[in-house]
Protein backbone atom coordinates (compact mmCIF):
# COMPACT_ATOMS: atom_id res chain seq x y z
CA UNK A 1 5.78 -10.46 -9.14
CA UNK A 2 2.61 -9.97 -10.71
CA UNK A 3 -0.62 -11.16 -9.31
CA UNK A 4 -4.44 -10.70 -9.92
CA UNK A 5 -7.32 -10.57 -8.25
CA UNK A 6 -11.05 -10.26 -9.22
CA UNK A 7 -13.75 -8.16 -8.09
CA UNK A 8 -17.47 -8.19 -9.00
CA UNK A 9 -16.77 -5.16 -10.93
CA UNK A 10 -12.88 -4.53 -11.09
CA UNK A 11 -9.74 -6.32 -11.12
CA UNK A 12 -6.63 -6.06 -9.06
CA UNK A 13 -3.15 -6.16 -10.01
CA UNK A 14 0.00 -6.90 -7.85
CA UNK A 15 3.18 -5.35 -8.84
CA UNK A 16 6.61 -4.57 -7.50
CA UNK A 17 7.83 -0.74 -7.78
CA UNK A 18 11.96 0.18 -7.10
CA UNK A 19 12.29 3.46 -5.61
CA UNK A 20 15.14 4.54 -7.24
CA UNK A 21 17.74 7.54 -5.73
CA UNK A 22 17.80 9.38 -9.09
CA UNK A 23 14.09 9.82 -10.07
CA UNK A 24 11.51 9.26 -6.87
CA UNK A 25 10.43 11.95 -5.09
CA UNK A 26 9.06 10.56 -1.67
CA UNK A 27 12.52 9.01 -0.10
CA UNK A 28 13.00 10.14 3.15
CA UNK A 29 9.07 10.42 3.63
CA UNK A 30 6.50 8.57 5.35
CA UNK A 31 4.18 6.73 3.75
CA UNK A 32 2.03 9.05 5.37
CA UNK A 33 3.86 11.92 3.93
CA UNK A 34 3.91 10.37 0.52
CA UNK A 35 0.29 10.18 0.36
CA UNK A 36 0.38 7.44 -2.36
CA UNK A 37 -2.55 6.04 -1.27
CA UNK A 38 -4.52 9.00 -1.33
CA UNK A 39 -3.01 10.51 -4.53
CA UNK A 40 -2.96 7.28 -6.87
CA UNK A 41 -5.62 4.70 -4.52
CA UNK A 42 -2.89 1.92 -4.46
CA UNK A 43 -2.22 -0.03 -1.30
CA UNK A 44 1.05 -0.65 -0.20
CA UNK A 45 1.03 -4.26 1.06
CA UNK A 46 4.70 -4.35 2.15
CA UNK A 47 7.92 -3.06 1.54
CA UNK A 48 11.30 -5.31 0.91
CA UNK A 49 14.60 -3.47 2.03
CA UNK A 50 17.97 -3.15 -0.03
CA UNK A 51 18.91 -5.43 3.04
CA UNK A 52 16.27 -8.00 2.59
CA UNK A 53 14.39 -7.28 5.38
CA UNK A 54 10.55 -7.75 4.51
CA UNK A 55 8.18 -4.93 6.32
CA UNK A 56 4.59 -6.65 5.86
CA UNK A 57 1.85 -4.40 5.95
CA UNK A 58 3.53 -1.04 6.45
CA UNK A 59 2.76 1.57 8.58
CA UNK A 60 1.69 5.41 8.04
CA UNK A 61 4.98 6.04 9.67
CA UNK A 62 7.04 3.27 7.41
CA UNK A 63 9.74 5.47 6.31
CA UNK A 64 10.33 5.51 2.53
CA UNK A 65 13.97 4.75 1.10
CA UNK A 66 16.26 4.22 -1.84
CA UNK A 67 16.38 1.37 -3.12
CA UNK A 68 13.10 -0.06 -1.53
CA UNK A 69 11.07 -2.58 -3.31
CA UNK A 70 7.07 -1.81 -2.64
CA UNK A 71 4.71 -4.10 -3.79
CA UNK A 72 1.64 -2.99 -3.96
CA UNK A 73 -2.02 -4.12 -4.98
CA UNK A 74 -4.55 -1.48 -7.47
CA UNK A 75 -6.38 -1.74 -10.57
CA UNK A 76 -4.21 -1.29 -13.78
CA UNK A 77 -5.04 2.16 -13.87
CA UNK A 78 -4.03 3.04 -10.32
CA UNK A 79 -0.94 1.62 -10.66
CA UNK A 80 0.06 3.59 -13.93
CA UNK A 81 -1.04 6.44 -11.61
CA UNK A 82 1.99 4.85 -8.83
CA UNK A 83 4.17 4.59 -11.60
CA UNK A 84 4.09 7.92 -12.70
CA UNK A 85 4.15 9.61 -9.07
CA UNK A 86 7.34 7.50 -8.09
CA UNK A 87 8.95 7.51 -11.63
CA UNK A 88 8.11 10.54 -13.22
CA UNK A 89 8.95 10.97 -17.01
CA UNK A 90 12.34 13.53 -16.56
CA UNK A 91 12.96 15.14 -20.54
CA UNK A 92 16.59 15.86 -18.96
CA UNK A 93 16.72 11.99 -18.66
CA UNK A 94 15.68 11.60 -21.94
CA UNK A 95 17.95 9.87 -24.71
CA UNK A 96 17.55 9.60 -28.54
CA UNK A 97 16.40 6.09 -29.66
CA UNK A 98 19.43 4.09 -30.65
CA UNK A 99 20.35 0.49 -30.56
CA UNK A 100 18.60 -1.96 -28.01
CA UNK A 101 21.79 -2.12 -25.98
CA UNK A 102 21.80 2.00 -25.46
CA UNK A 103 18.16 2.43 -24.42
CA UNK A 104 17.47 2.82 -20.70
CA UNK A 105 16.61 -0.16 -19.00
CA UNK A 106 13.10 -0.67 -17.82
CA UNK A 107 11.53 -0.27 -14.07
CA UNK A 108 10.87 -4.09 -14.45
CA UNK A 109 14.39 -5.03 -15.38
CA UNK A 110 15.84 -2.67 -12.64
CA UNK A 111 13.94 -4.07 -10.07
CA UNK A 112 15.01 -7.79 -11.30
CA UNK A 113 18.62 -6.41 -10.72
CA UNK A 114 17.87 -5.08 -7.41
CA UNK A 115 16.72 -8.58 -6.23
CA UNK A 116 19.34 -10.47 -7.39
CA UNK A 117 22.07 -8.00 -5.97
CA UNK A 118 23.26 -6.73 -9.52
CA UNK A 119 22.62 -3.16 -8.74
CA UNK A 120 25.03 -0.32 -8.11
CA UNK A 121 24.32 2.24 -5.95
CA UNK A 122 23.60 5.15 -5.95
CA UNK A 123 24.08 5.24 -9.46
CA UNK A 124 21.67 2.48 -11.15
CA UNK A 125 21.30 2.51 -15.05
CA UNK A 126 17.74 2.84 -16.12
């Protein structure tokens, strides 16, 4: 999903982040707790479950977990900010470049997985 809106003086992207077991930091949080809104200025305008169940505008007290789909709404530089406070760039993680087939599959792709039931859990490739 990727949507955008217009300002007088800024414009607003919609985008779709998977919080993924192996490499975000807030599960198990509030959003609250998480402080994404404060820390990166994105707003979280609702939250799909692994089950399917849609939570539209989410509370402070929405609890954050794996395998959530957020989709949220911020300026391209906010959400780079998002990206890097729920995905942060792990050199553990890292692997040398190779073949297109060996590289680690993007956020994007994951989250296409995710809605289409092709992920496994807890393990996910990335």
């Amino acid at each position: 999903m990727d949507g955008i809106l217009t300002g007088s003086d800024r414009t607003y992207y919609v985008e779709e982040y998977l919080l993924e077991p192996t490499t975000c930091n807030c599960l198990g949080q509030s959003l609250r707790e998480a402080r994404l809104r404060s820390q990166t200025g994105v707003l979280v305008l609702a939250i799909r479950r692994r089950d399917g169940t849609l939570i539209a505008g989410p509370t402070a007290e929405t609890i954050l977990e794996a395998g959530d789909l957020l989709i949220c709404m911020g300026t391209a530089e906010q959400l780079r900010s998002l990206n890097q406070l729920l995905s942060p760039l792990r050199p553990d993680r890292l692997r040398p470049p190779g073949n297109c087939d060996s590289k680690p599959k993007s956020q994007l792709t994951t989250a296409t997985e995710w809605s289409n039931g092709k992920v496994n859990w807890p393990n996910s490739p990335r």
